[in-house]
C-alpha atoms as a PDB file:
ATOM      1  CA  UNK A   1      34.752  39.769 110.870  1.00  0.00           C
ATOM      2  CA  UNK A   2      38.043  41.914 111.263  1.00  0.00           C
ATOM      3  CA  UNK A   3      37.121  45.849 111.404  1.00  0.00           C
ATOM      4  CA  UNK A   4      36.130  47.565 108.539  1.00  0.00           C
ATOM      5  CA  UNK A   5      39.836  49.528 108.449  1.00  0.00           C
ATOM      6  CA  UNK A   6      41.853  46.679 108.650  1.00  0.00           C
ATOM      7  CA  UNK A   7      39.524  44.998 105.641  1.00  0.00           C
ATOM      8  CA  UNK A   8      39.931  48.431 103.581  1.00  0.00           C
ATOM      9  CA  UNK A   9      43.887  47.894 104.440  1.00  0.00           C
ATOM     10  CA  UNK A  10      44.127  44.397 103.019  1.00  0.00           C
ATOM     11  CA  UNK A  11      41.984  46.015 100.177  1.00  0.00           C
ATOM     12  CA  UNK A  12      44.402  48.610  98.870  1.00  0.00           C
ATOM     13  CA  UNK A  13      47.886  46.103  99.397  1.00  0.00           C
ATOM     14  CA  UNK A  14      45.956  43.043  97.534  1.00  0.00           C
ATOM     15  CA  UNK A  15      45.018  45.884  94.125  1.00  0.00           C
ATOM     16  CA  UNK A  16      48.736  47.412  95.175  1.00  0.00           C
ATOM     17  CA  UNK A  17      50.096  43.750  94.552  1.00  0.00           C
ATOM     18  CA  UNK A  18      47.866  42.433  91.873  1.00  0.00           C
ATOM     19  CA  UNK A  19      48.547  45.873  89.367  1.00  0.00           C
ATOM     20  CA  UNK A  20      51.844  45.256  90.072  1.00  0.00           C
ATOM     21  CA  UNK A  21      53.364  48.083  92.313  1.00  0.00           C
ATOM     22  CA  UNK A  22      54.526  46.147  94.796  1.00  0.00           C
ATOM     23  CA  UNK A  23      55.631  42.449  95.055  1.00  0.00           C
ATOM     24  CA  UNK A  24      54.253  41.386  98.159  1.00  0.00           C
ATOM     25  CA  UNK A  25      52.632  41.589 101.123  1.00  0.00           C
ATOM     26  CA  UNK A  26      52.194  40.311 104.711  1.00  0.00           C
ATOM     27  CA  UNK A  27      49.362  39.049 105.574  1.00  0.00           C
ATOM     28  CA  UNK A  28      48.955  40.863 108.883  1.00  0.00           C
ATOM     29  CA  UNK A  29      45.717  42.644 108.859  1.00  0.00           C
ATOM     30  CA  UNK A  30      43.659  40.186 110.206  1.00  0.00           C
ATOM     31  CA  UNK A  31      43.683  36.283 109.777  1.00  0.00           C
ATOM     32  CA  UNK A  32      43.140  34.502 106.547  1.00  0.00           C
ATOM     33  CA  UNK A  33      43.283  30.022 106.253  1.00  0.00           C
ATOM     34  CA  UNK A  34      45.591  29.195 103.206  1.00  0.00           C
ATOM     35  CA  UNK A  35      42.419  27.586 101.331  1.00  0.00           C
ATOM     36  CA  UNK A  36      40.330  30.483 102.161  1.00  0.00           C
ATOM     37  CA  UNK A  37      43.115  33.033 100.559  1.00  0.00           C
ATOM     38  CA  UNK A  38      43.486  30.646  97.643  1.00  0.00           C
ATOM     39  CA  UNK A  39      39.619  30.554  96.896  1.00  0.00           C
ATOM     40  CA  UNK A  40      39.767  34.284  96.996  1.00  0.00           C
ATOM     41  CA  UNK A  41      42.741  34.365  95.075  1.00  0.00           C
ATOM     42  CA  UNK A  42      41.094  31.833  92.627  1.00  0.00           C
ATOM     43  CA  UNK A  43      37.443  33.934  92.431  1.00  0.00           C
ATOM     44  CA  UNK A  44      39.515  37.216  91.253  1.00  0.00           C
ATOM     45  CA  UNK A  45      41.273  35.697  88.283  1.00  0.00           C
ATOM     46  CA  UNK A  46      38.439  33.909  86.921  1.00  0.00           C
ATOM     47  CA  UNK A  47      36.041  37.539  87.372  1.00  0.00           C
ATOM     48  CA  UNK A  48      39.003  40.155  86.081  1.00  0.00           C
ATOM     49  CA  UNK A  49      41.922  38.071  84.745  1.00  0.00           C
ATOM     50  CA  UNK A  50      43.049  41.028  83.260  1.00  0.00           C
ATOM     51  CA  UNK A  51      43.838  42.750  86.915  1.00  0.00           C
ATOM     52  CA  UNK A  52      44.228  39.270  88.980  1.00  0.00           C
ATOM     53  CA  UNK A  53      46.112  36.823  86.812  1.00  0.00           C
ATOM     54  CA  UNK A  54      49.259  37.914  88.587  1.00  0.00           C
ATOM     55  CA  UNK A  55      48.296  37.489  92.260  1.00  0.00           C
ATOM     56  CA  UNK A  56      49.005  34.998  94.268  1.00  0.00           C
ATOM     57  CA  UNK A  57      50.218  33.477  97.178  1.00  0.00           C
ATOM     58  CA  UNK A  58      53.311  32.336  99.512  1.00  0.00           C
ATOM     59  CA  UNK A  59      53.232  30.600 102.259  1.00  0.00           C
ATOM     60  CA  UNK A  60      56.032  29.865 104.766  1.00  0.00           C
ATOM     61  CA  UNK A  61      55.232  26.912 106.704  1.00  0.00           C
ATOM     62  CA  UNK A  62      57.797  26.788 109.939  1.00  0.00           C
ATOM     63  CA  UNK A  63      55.964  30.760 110.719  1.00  0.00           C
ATOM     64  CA  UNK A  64      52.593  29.776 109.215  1.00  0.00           C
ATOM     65  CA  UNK A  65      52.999  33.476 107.662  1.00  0.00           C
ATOM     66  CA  UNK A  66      51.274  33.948 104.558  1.00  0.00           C
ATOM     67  CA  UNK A  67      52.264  36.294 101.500  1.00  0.00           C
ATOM     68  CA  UNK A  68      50.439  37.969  98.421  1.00  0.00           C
ATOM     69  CA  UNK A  69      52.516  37.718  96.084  1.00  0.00           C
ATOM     70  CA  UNK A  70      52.537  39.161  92.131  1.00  0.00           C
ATOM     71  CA  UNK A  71      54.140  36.382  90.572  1.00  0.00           C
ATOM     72  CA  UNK A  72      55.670  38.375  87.465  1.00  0.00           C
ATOM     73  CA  UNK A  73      57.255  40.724  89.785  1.00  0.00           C
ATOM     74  CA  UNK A  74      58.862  37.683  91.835  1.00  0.00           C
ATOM     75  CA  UNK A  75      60.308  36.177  88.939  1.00  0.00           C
ATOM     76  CA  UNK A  76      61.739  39.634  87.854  1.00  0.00           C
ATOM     77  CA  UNK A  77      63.302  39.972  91.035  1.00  0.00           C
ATOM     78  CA  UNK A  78      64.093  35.987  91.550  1.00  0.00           C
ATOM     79  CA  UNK A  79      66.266  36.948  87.617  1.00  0.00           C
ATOM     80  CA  UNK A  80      68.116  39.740  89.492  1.00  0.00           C
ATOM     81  CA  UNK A  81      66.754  42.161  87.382  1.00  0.00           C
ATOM     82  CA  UNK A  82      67.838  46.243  87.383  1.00  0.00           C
ATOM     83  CA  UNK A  83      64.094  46.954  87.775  1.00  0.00           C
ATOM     84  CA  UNK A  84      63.735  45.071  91.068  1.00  0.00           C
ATOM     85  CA  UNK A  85      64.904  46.728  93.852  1.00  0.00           C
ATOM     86  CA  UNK A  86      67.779  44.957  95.054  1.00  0.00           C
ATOM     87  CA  UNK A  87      68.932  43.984  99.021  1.00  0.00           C
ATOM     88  CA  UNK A  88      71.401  44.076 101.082  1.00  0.00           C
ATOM     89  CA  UNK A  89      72.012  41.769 103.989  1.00  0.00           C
ATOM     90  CA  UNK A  90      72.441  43.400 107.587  1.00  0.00           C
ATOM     91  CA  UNK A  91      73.520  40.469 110.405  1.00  0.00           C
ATOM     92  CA  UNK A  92      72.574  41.300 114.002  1.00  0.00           C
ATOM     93  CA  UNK A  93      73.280  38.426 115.766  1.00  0.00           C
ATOM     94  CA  UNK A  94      75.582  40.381 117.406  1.00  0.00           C
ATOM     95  CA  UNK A  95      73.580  43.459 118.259  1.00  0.00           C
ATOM     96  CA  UNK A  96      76.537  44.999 119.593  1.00  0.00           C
ATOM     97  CA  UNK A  97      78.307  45.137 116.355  1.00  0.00           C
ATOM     98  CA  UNK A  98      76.006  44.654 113.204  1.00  0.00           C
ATOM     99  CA  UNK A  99      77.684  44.183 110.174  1.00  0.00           C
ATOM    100  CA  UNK A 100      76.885  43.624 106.321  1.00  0.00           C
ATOM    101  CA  UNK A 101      76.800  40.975 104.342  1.00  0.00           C
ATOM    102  CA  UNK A 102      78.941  40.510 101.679  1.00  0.00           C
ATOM    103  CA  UNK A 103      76.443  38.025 100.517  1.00  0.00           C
ATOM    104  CA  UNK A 104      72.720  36.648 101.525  1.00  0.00           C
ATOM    105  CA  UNK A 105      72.543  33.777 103.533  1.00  0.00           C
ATOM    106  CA  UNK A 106      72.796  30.360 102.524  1.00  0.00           C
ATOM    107  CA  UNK A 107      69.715  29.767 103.715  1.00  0.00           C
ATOM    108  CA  UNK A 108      67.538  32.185 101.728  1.00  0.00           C
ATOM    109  CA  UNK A 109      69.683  31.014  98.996  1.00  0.00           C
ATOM    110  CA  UNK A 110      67.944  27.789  99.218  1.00  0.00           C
ATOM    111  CA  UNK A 111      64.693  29.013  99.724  1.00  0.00           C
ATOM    112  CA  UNK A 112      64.712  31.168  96.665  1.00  0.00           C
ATOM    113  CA  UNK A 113      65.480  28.301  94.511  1.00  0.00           C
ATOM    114  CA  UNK A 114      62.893  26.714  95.736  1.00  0.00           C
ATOM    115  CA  UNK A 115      60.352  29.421  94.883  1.00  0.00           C
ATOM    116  CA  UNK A 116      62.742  29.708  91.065  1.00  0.00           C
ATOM    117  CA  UNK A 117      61.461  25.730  90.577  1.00  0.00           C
ATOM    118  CA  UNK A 118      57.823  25.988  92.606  1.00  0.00           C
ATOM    119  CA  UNK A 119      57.693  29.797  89.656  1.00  0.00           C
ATOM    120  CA  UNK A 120      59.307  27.607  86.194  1.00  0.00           C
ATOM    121  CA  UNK A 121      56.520  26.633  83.335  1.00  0.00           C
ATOM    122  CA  UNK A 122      54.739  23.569  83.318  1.00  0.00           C
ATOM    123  CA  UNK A 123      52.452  21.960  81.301  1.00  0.00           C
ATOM    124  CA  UNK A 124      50.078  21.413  84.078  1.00  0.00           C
ATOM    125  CA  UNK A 125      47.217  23.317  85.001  1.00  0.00           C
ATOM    126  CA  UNK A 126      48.113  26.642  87.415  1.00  0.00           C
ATOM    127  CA  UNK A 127      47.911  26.081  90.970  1.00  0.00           C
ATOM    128  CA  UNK A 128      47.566  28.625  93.482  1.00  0.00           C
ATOM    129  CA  UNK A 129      49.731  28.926  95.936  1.00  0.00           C
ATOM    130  CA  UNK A 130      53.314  28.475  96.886  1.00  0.00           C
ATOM    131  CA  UNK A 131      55.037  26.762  99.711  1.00  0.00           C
ATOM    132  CA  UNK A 132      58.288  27.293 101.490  1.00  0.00           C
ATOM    133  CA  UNK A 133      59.405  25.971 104.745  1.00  0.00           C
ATOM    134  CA  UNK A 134      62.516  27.800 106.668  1.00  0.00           C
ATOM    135  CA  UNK A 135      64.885  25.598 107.886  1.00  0.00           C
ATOM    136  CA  UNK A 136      64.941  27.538 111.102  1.00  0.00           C
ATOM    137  CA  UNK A 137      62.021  30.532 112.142  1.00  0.00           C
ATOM    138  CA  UNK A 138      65.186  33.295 112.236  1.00  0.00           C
ATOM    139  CA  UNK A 139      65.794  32.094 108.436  1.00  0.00           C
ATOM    140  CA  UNK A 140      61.803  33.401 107.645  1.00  0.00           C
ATOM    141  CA  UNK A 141      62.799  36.752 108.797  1.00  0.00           C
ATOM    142  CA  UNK A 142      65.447  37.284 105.890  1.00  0.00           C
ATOM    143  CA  UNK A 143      62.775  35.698 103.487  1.00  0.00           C
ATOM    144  CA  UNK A 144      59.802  37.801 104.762  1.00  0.00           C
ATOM    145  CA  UNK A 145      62.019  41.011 104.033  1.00  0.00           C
ATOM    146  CA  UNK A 146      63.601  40.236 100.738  1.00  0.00           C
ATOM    147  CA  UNK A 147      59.876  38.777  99.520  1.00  0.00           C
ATOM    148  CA  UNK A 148      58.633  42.703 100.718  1.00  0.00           C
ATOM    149  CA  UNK A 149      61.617  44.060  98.935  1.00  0.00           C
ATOM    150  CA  UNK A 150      63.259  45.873 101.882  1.00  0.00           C
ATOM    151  CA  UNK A 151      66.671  47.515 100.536  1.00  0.00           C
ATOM    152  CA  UNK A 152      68.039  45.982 103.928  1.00  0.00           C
ATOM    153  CA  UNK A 153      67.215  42.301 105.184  1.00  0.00           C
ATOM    154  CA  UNK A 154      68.191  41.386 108.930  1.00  0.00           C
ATOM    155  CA  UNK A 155      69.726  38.222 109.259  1.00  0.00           C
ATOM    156  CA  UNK A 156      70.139  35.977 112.143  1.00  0.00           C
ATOM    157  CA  UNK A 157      71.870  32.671 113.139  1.00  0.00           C
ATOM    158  CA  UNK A 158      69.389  29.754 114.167  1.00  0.00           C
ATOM    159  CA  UNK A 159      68.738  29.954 118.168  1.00  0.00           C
ATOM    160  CA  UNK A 160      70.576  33.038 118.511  1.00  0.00           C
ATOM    161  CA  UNK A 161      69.412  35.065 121.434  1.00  0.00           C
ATOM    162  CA  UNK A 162      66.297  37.047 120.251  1.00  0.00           C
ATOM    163  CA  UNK A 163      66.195  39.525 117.165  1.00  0.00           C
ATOM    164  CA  UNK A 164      67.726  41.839 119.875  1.00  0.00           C
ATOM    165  CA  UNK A 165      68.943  45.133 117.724  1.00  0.00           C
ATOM    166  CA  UNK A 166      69.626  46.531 121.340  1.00  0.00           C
ATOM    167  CA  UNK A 167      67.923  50.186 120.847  1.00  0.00           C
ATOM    168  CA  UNK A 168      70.845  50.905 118.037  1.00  0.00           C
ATOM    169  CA  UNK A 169      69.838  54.133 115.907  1.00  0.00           C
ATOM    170  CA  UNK A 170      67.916  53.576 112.687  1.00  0.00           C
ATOM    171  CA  UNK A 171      66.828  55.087 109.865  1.00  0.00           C
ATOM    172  CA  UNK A 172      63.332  54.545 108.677  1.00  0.00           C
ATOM    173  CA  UNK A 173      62.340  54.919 105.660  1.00  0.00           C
ATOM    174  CA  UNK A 174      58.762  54.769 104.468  1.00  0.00           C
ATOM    175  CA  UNK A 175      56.750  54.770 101.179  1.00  0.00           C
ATOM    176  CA  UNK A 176      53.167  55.996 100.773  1.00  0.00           C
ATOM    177  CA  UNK A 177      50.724  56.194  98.089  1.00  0.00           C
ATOM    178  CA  UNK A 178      49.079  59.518  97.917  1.00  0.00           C
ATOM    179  CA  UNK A 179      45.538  58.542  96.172  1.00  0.00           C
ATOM    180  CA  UNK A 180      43.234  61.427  95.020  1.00  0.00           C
ATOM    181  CA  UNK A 181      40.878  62.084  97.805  1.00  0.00           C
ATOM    182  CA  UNK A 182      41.579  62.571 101.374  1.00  0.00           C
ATOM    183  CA  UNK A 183      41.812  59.096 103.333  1.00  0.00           C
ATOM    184  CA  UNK A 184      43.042  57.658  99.964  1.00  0.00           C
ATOM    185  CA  UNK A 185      46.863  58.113 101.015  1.00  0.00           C
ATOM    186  CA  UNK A 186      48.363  54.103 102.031  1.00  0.00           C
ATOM    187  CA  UNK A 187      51.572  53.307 103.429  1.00  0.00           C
ATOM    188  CA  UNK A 188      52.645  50.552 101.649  1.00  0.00           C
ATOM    189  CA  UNK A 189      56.047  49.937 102.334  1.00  0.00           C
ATOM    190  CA  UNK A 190      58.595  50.690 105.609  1.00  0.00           C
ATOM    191  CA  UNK A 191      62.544  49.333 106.180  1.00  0.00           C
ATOM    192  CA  UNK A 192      64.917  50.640 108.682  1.00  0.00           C
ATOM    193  CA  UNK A 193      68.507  50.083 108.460  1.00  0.00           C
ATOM    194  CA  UNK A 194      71.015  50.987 111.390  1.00  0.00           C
ATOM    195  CA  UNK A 195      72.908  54.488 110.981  1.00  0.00           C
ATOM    196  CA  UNK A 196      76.603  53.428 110.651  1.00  0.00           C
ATOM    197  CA  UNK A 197      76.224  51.178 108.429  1.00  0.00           C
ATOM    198  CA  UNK A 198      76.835  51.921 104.983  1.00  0.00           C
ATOM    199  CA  UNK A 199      75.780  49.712 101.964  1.00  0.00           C
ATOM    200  CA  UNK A 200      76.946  50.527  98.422  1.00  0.00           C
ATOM    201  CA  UNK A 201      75.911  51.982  96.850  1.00  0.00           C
ATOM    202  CA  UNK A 202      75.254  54.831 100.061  1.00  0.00           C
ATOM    203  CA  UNK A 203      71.805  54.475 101.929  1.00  0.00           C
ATOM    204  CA  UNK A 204      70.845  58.006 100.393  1.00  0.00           C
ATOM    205  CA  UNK A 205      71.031  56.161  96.758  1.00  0.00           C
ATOM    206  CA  UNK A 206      69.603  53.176  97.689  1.00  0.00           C
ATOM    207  CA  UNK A 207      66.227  54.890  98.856  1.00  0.00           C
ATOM    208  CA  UNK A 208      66.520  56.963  95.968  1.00  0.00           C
ATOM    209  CA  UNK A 209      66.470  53.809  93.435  1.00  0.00           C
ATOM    210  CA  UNK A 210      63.822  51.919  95.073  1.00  0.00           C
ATOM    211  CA  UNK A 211      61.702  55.436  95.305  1.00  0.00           C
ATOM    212  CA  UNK A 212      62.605  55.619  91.244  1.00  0.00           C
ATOM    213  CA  UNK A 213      61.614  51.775  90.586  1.00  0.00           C
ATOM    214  CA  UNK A 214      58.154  52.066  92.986  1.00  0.00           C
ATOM    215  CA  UNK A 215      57.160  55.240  90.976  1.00  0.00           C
ATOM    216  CA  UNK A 216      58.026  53.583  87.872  1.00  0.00           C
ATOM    217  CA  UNK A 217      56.097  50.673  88.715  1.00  0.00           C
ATOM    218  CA  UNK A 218      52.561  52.887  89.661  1.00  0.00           C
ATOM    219  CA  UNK A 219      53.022  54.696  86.259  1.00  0.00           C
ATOM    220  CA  UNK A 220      52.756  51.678  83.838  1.00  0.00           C
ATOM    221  CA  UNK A 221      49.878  50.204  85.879  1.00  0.00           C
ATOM    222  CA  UNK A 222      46.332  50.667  85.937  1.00  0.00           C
ATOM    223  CA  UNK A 223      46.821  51.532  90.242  1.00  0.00           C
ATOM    224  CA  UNK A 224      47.281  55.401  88.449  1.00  0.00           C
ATOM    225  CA  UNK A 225      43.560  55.359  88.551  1.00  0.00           C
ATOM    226  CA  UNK A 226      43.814  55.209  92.428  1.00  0.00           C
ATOM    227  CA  UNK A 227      46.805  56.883  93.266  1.00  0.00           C
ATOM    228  CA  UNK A 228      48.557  60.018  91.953  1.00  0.00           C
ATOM    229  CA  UNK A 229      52.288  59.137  93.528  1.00  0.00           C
ATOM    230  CA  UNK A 230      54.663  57.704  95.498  1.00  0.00           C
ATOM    231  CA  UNK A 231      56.223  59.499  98.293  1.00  0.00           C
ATOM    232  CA  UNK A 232      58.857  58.901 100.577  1.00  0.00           C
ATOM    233  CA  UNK A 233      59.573  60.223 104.361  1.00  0.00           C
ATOM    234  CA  UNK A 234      62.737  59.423 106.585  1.00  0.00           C
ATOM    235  CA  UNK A 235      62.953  59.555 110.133  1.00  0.00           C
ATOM    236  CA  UNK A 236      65.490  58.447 113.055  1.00  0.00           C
ATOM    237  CA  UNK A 237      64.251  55.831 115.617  1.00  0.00           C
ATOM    238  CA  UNK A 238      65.251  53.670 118.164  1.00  0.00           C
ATOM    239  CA  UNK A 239      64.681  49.947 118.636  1.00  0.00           C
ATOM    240  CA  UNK A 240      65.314  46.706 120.506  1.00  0.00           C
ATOM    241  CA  UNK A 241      63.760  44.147 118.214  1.00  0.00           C
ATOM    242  CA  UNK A 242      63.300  43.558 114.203  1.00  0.00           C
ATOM    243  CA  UNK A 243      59.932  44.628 112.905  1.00  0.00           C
ATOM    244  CA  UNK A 244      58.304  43.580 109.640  1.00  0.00           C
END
């Protein structure tokens, strides 16, 4: 059984996901089998529909990573919708010289399709569970940071050599929900982007949006009865290699 911290971790992300503050979220706490998550997944809709019937799950199958998921919020974001936060597409296969995007990978392209058909109506009973497969493991990098709604995605070309940012300056920027109680406060959501480069609109108004739309998001859901607000901290750092 993972520790009890890591288990009151997964805890506050799966209620942060389900009640709709954030989209997503790695499963990185501790281990979980797909059927095991969807059983879960499936046990909290049918006890509290009204707090669960929006979770579930992704699961990229080339990087056997696994994803909660609150599917209303995906296909908000999967529309291009002004209340998702949008991204912005940072290559560094070159870590000399990282540049932006003028537009997201092909790849993720693809793969968000995918997830657009896997999300459409059908007349069939729900299934839990959604399945992806990158074409290559550096594609599942873009797609784990756009499905966790960093403002800046990393991108790399297929056997490139490593996810090498070669200890360029960054800024990182990180979210936390400050609950009521001490020990409530959870970090829910961290991106870097390298200093020097500059998406539009600037880096200072992009945090400021997706600090507006995450604040937005706590107010109209029921996670106000666990957390008060949504704060935001900024720090300079150095690193050699992409982090989720």
């Amino acid at each position: 059984m993972p520790p009890a911290r890591n288990r009151t971790r997964f805890c506050k992300d799966l209620l942060a996901v389900s009640l709709g503050v954030r989209m997503s979220y790695l499963l990185d706490a501790f281990a979980l089998e797909t059927g095991t998550l969807r059983a879960l997944i499936t046990r909290l809709n049918e006890a509290d529909p009204a707090n669960f019937a929006e979770l579930d799950h992704v699961h990229e199958e080339t990087t056997s990573q696994l994803f909660l998921v609150n599917r209303n919020l995906l296909s908000t974001r999967l529309s291009s919708s002004s209340e998702s936060v949008p991204s912005f597409f940072v290559s560094v296969t070159s870590p000399s010289a990282p540049f932006l995007m003028p537009s997201p990978p092909p790849s993720l392209t693809n793969l968000l399709n995918h997830l657009r058909t896997s999300l459409a109506p059908t007349s069939s009973p729900r299934q839990y569970g959604l399945s992806l497969s990158a074409p290559h493991p550096e594609d599942a990098i873009t797609l784990a940071g756009w499905l966790l709604e960093y403002p800046v995605c990393y991108v790399l070309e297929p056997d490139s050599n490593g996810n090498t940012l070669g200890g360029r300056a960054l800024r990182l920027v990180r979210f936390t929900l400050r609950g009521f109680r001490e020990g409530d406060d959870h970090d829910f959501l961290s991106f870097t982007y390298p200093v020097g480069i500059a998406p539009s609109p600037s880096p200072d108004l992009l945090v400021r949006n997706t600090h507006r739309i995450l604040r937005d998001r706590l107010a109209r859901s029921m996670g106000t009865l666990l957390w008060r607000d949504v704060d935001v901290t900024e720090d300079t750092v150095e690193r050699d290699t992409i982090a989720l």
